[in-house]
Protein backbone atom coordinates (compact mmCIF):
# COMPACT_ATOMS: atom_id res chain seq x y z
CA UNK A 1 -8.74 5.66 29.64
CA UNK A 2 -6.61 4.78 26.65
CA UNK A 3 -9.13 3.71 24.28
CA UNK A 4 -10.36 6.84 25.38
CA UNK A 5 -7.45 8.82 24.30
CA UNK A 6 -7.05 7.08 21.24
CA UNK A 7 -10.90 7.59 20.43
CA UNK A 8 -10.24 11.32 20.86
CA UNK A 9 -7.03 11.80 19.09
CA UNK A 10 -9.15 9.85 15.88
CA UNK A 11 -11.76 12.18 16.48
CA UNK A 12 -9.54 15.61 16.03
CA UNK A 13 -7.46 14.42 13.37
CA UNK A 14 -10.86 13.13 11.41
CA UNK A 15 -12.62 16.35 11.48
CA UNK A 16 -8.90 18.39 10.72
CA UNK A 17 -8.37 16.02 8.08
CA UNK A 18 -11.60 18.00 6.18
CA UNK A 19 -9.35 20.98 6.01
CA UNK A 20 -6.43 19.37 4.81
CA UNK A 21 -5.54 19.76 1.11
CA UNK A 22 -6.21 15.94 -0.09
CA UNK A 23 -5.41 15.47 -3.91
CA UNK A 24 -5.63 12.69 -6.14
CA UNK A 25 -2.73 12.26 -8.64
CA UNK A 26 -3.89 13.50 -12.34
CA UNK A 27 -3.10 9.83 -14.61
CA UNK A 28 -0.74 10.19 -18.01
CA UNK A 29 -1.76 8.54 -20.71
CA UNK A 30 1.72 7.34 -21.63
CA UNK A 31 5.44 7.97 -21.95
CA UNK A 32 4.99 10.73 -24.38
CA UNK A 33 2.88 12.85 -22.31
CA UNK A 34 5.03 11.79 -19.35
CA UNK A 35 8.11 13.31 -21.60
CA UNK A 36 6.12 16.28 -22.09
CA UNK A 37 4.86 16.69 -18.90
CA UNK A 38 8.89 16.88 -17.69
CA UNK A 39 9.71 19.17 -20.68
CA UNK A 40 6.82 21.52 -19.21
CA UNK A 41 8.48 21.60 -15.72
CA UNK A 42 11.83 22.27 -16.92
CA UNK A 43 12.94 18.86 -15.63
CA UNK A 44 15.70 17.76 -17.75
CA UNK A 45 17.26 15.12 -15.39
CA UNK A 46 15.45 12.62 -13.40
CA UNK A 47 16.02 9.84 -10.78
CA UNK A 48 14.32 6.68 -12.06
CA UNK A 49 13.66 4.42 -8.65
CA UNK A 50 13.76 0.83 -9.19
CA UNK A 51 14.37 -2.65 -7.92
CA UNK A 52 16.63 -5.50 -9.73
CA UNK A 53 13.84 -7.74 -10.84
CA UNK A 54 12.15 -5.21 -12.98
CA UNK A 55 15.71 -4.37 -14.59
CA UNK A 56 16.41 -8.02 -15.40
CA UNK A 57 12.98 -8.17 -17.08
CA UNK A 58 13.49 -5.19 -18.82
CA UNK A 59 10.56 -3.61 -17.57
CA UNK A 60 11.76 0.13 -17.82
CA UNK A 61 13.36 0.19 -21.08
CA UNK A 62 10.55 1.29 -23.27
CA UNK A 63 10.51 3.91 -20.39
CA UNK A 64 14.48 5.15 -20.16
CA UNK A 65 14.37 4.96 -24.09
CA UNK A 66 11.00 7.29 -24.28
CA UNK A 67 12.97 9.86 -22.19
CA UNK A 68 16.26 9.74 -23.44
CA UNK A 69 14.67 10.05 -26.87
CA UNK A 70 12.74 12.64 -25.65
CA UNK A 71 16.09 14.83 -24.65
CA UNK A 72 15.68 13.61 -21.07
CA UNK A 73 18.31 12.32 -19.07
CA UNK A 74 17.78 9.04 -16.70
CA UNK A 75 19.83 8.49 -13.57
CA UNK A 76 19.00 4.89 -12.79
CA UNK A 77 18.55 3.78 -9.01
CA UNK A 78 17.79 0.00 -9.27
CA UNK A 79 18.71 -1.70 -5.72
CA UNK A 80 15.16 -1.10 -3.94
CA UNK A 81 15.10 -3.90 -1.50
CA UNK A 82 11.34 -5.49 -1.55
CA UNK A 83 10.85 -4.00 1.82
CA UNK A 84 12.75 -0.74 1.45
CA UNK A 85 15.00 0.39 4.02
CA UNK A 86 16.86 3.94 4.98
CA UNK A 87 19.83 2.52 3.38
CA UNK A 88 18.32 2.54 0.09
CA UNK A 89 17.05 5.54 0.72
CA UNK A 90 20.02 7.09 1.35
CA UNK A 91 21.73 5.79 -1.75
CA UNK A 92 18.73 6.80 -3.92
CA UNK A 93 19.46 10.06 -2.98
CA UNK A 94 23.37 10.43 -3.34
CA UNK A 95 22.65 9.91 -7.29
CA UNK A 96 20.03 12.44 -7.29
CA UNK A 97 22.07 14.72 -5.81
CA UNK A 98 25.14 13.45 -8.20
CA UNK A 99 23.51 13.54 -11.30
CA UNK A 100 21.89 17.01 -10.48
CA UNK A 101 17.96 15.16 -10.73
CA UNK A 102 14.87 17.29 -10.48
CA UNK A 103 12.57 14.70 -10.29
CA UNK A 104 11.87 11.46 -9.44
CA UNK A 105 10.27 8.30 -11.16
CA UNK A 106 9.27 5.55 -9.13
CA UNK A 107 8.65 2.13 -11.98
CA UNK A 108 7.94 -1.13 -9.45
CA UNK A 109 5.56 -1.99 -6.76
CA UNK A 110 5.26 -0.13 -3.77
CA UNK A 111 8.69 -0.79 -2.17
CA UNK A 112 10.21 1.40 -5.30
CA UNK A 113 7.40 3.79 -5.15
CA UNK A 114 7.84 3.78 -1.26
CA UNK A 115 11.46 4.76 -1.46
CA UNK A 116 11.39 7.13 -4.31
CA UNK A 117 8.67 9.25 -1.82
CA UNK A 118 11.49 8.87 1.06
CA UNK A 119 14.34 9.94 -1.18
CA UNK A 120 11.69 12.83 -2.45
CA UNK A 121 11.28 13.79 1.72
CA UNK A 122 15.05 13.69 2.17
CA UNK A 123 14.97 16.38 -0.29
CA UNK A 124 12.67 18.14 0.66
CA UNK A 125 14.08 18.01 4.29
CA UNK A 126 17.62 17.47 3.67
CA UNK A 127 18.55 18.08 7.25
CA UNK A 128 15.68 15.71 9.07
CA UNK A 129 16.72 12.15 9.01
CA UNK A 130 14.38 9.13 8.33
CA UNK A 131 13.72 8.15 11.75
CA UNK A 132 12.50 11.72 12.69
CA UNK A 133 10.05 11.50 9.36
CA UNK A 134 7.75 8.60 11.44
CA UNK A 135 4.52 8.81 11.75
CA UNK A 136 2.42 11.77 10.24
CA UNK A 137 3.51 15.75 8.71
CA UNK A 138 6.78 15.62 9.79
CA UNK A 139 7.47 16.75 6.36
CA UNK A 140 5.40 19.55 5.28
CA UNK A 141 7.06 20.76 2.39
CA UNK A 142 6.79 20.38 -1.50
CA UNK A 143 8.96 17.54 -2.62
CA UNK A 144 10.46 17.17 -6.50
CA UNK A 145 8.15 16.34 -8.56
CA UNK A 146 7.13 13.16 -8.25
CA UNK A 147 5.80 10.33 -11.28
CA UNK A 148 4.37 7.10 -10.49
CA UNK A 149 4.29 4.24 -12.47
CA UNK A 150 2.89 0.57 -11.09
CA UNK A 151 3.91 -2.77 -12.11
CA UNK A 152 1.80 -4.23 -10.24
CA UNK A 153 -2.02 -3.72 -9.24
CA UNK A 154 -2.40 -3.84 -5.43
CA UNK A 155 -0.32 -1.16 -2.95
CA UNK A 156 -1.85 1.45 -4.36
CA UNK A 157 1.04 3.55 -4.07
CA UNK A 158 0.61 5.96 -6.51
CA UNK A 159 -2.37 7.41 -4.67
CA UNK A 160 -1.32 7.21 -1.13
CA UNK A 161 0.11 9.91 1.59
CA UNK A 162 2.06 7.07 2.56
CA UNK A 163 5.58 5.35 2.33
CA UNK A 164 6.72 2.57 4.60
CA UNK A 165 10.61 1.84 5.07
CA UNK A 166 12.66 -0.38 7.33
CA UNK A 167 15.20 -0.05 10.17
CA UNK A 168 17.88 -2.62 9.21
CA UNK A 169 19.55 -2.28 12.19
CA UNK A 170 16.20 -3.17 14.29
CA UNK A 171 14.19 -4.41 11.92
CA UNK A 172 11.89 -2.59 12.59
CA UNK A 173 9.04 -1.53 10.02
CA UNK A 174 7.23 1.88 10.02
CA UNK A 175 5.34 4.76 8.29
CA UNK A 176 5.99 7.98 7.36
CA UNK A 177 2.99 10.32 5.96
CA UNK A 178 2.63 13.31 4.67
CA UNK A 179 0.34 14.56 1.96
CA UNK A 180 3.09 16.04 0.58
CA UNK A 181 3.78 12.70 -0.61
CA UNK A 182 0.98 11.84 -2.48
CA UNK A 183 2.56 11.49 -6.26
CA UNK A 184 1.39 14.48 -8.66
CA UNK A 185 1.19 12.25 -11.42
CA UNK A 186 0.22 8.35 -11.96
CA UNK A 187 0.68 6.29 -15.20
CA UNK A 188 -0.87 3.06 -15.36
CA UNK A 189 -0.03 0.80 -18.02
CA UNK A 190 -1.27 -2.75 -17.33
CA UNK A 191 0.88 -3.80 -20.04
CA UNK A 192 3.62 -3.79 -17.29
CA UNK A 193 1.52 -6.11 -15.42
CA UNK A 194 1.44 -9.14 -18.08
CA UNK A 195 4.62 -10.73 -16.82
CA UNK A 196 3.66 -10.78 -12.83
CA UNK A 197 4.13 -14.48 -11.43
CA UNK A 198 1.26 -15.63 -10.37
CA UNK A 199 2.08 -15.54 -6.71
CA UNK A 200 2.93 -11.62 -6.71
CA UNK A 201 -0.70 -10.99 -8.96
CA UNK A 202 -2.47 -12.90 -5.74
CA UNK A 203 -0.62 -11.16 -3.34
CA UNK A 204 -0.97 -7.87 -4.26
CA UNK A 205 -4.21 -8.58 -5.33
CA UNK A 206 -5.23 -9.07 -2.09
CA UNK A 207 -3.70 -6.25 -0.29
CA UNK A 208 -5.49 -3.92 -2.92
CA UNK A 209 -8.80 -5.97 -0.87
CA UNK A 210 -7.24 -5.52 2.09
CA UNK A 211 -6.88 -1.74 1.32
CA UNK A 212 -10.48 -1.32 0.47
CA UNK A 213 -11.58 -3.22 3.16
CA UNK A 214 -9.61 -1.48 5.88
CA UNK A 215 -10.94 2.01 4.83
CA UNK A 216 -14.32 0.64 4.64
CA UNK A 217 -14.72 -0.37 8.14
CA UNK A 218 -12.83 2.12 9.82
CA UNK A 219 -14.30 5.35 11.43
CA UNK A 220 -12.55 7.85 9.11
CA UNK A 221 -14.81 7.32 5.76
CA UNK A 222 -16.20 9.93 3.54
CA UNK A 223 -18.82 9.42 1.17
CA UNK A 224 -15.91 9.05 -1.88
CA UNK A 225 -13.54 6.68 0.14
CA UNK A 226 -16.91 4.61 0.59
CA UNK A 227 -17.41 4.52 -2.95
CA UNK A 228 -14.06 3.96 -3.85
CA UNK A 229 -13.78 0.93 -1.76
CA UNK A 230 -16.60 -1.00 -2.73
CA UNK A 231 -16.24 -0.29 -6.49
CA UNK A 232 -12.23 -1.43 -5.92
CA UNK A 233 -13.70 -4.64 -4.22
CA UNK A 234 -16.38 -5.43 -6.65
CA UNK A 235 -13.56 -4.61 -9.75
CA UNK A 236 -11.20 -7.34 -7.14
CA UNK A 237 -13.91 -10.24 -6.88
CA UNK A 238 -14.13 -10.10 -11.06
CA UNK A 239 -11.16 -9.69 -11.88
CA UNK A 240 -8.03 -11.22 -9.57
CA UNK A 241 -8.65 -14.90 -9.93
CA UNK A 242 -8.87 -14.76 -14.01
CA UNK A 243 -5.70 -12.17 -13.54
CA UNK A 244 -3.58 -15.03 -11.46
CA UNK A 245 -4.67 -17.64 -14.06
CA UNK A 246 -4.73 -15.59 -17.05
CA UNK A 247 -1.90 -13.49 -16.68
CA UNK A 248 -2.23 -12.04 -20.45
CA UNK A 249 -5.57 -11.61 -19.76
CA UNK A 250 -5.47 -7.53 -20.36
CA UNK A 251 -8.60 -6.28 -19.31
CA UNK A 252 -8.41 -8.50 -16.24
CA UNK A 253 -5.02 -6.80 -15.63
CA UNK A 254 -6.32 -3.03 -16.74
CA UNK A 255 -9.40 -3.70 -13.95
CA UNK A 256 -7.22 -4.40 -11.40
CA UNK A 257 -5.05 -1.37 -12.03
CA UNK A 258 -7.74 0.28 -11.40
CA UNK A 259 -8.90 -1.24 -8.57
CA UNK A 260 -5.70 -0.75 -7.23
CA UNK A 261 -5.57 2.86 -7.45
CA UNK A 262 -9.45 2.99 -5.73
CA UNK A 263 -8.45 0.79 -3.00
CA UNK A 264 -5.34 2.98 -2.47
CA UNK A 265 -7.27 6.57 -2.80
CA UNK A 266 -9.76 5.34 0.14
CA UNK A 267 -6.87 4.49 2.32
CA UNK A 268 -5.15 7.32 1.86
CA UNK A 269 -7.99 9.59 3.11
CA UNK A 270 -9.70 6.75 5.41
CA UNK A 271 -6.66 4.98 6.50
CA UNK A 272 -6.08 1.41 7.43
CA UNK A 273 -6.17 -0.60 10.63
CA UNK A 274 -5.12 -3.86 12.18
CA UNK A 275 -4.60 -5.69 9.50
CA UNK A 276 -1.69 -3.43 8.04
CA UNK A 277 -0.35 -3.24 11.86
CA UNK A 278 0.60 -6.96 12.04
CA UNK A 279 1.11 -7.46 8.83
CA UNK A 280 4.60 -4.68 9.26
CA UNK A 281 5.63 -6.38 11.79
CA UNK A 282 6.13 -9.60 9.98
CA UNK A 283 7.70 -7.57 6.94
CA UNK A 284 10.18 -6.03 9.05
CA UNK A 285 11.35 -9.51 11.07
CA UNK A 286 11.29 -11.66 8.60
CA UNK A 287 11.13 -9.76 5.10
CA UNK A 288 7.52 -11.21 4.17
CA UNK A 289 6.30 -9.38 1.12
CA UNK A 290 3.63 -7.27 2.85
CA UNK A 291 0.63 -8.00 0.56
CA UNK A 292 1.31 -11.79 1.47
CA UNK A 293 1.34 -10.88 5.34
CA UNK A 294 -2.23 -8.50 4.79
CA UNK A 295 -3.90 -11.88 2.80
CA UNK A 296 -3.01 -14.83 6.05
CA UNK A 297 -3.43 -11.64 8.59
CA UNK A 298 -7.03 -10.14 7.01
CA UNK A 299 -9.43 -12.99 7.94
CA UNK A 300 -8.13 -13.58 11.60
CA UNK A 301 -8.39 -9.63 12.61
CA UNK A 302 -11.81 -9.01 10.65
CA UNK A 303 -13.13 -12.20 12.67
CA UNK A 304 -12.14 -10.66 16.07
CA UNK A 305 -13.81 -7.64 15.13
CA UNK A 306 -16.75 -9.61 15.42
CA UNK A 307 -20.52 -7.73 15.50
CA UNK A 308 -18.87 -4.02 15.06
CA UNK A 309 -18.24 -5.02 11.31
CA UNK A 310 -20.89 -7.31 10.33
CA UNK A 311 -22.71 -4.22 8.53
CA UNK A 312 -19.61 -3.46 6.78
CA UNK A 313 -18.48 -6.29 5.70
CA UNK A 314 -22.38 -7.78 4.72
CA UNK A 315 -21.97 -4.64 2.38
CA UNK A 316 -19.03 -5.31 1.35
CA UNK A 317 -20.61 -8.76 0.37
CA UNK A 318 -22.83 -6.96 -1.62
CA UNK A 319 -20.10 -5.37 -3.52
CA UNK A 320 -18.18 -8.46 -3.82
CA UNK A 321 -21.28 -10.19 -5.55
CA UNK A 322 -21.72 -12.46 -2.69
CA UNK A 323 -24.62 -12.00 -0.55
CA UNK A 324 -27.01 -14.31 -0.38
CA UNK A 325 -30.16 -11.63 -0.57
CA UNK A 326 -32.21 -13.09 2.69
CA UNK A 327 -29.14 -13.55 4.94
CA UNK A 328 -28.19 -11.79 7.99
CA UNK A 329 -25.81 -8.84 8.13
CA UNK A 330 -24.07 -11.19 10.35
CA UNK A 331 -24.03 -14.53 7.89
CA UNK A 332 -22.98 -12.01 4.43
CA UNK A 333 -20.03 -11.04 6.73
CA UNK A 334 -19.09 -14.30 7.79
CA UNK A 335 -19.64 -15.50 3.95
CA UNK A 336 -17.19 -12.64 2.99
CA UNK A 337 -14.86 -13.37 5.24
CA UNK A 338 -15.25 -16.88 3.99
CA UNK A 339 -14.66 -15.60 0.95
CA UNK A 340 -10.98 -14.21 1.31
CA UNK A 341 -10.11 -17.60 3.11
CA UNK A 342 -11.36 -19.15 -0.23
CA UNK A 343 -9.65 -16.78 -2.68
CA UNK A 344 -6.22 -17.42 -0.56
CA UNK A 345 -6.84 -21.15 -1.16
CA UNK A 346 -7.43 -21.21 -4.82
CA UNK A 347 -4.22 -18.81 -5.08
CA UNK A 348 -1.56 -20.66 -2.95
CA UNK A 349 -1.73 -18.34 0.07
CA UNK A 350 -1.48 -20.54 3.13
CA UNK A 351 -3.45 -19.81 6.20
CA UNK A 352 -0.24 -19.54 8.81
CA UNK A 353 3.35 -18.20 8.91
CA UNK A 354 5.12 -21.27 11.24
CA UNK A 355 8.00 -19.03 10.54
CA UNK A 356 6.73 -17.02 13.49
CA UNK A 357 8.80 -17.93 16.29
CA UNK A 358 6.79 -17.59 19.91
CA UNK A 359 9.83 -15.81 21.25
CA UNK A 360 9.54 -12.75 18.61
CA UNK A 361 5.74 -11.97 19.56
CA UNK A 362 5.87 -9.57 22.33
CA UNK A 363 8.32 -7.03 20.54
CA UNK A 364 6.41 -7.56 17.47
CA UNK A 365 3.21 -7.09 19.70
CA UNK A 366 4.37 -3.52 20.95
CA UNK A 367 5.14 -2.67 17.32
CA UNK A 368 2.04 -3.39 16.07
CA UNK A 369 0.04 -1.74 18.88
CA UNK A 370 2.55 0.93 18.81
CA UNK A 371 1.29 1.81 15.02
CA UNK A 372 -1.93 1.27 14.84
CA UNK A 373 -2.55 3.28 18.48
CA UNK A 374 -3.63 6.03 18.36
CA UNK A 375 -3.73 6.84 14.88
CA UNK A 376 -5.33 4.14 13.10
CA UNK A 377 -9.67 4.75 13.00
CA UNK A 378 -10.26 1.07 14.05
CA UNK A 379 -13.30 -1.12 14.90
CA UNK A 380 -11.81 -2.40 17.68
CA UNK A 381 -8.51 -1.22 19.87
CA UNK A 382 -7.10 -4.27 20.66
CA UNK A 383 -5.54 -4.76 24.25
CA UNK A 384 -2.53 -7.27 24.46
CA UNK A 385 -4.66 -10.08 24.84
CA UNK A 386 -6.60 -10.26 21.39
CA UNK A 387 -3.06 -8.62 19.75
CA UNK A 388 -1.55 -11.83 21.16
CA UNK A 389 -4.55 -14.02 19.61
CA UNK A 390 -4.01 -13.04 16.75
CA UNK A 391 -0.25 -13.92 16.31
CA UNK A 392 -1.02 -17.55 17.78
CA UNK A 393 -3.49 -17.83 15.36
CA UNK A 394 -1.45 -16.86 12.26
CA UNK A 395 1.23 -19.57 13.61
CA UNK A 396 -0.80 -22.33 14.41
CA UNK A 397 -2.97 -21.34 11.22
């Protein structure tokens, strides 16, 4: 009866989701159309959303400089947390409120461009605290304008519906969508990518995968999110490995960009699964960066998916570059699922998190099933017992 239920409820919200006003976010060229783009909106003031580590690179400065020059004033929020949480929310917003903001720049990965759409929500809903945004349209109202720049080439972000943010006080990791949070604009300059360590390029490298893959498989795809999915994945297979050992490789960075943004479009209409389930659980116990957590989680979930993917994933394989041209549906999937296992290899990802302590997995189990159920469009609903397979296998590896 449940998997009944949640088959339904996917059902409904896949054929209203036709009605729904998706958009994709129109791409700047640079700073100076960015500048004139906020000239043309009368937005003399803006919050510029942030984390630490691009500050001490100096990431932003070309940007602050462009719109200071440009006769527009910066209000710099630069204490994003990698896994955001209401409190940074929160204080986001008190200097867009003080510095009289009206609109907001998210520069970082997606934890900045996660919290900027939050602080854009509060806003927009300045009664309705975070907690009561979970889950989807609890929003449904224009936010500021909203700009988003990547620095790195993998959440997809600056496409999505979607902003995740953590509990502190329960660690506890959820999402809130709305498609009034899709960004209205996206810049992508893979110049801002050059300087990723290696270990961030292969992370979020792989969760742009795991974003196309997730949409692909799921139950939710249109014929665009389809295409988008396979062309990010193909763009991933020739382009991540010479981007983690050729970081000033530009075109390798430039195609992942793109890929990025793809990947993130198909999720954002298709939506993910499993994968992304597990893998906030283990961001909000233990603050794993979450494209890390998708890349150990992704092979273990696909596998128990077993035969309802093997068509998927053999075109996938396809995609990918990968299929052997006489094999099975079943043996292209298990060679691209392979695949990832040897990507994560060659890039340092282990295969385990023995951080995982036995004692955590139940309340992380309910969380997981807890997100996934009933909105996520799913190969397989898993009941307790393959939810708890998969977190012994990710300890033991």
């Amino acid at each position: 009866m449940y998997e009944l239920y949640c088959r339904t409820y996917q059902f409904i919200l896949r054929y209203g989701a036709a009605f729904l006003p998706w958009r994709r976010p129109q791409l700047l060229n640079d700073y100076a159309s960015l500048v004139k783009l906020l000239h043309g909106e009368s937005a003399k003031s803006v919050l510029l959303v942030t984390d630490a580590g691009i500050v001490r690179l100096g990431l932003h400065t070309e940007l602050v400089n462009a719109l200071e020059s440009g006769g527009i004033r910066c209000a710099l929020y630069d204490k994003t947390s990698p896994n955001p949480t209401i409190d940074n929310v929160e204080e986001a917003l008190t200097v867009y409120k003080r510095e009289g903001c009206a609109a907001i720049v998210a520069l970082g990965g997606g934890s900045s461009m996660d919290c900027a759409k939050i602080v854009g929500a509060r806003v927009a809903r300045p009664h309705k605290p975070v907690p009561k945004m979970r889950g989807e349209f609890k929003i449904l109202k224009k936010i500021p304008l909203l700009i988003a720049i990547p620095t790195t080439s993998g959440t997809g972000s600056e496409t999505t519906l979607a902003a995740v943010v953590t509990n502190s006080s329960t660690h506890e990791k959820y999402a809130v969508n709305d498609l009034s949070l899709i960004p209205r604009y996206a810049l992508l300059e893979p110049r801002l990518t050059m300087g990723l360590p290696p270990s961030i390029t292969a992370a979020t490298g792989m969760d742009a995968l795991c974003h196309a893959v997730e949409a692909y498989i799921g139950s939710s795809n249109t014929r665009q999110t389809r295409k988008d999915a396979l062309k990010a994945t193909e763009l991933i297979y020739a382009n991540l490995l010479t981007a983690f050992s050729d970081g000033q490789n530009l075109t390798a960075r430039k195609n992942m960009q793109d890929a990025a943004f793809l990947a993130g479009a198909a999720f954002t209409r298709a939506y993910v699964g499993n994968v992304h389930a597990i893998a906030h659980t283990f961001s909000g116990q233990y603050g794993t960066a979450h494209g890390l957590a998708n890349a150990v989680i992704m092979p273990y979930v696909l596998e128990m998916y077993g035969n309802t993917v093997y068509k998927s994933l053999s075109e996938m394989a396809v995609a990918a570059g990968i299929a052997d041209k006489g094999a099975t549906d079943r043996e292209n999937a298990q060679k691209f699922i392979a695949s990832i296992r040897e990507m994560n290899s060659k890039m340092g990802i282990p295969d385990k998190f023995p951080e995982l302590k036995a004692e955590d997995i139940p309340a992380m189990m309910k969380r997981a099933m807890r997100e996934a159920n009933p909105l996520y469009p799913v190969p397989v609903i898993f009941n307790r017992r393959e939810m708890e397979k998969i977190y012994q296998q990710v300890l033991e590896g």
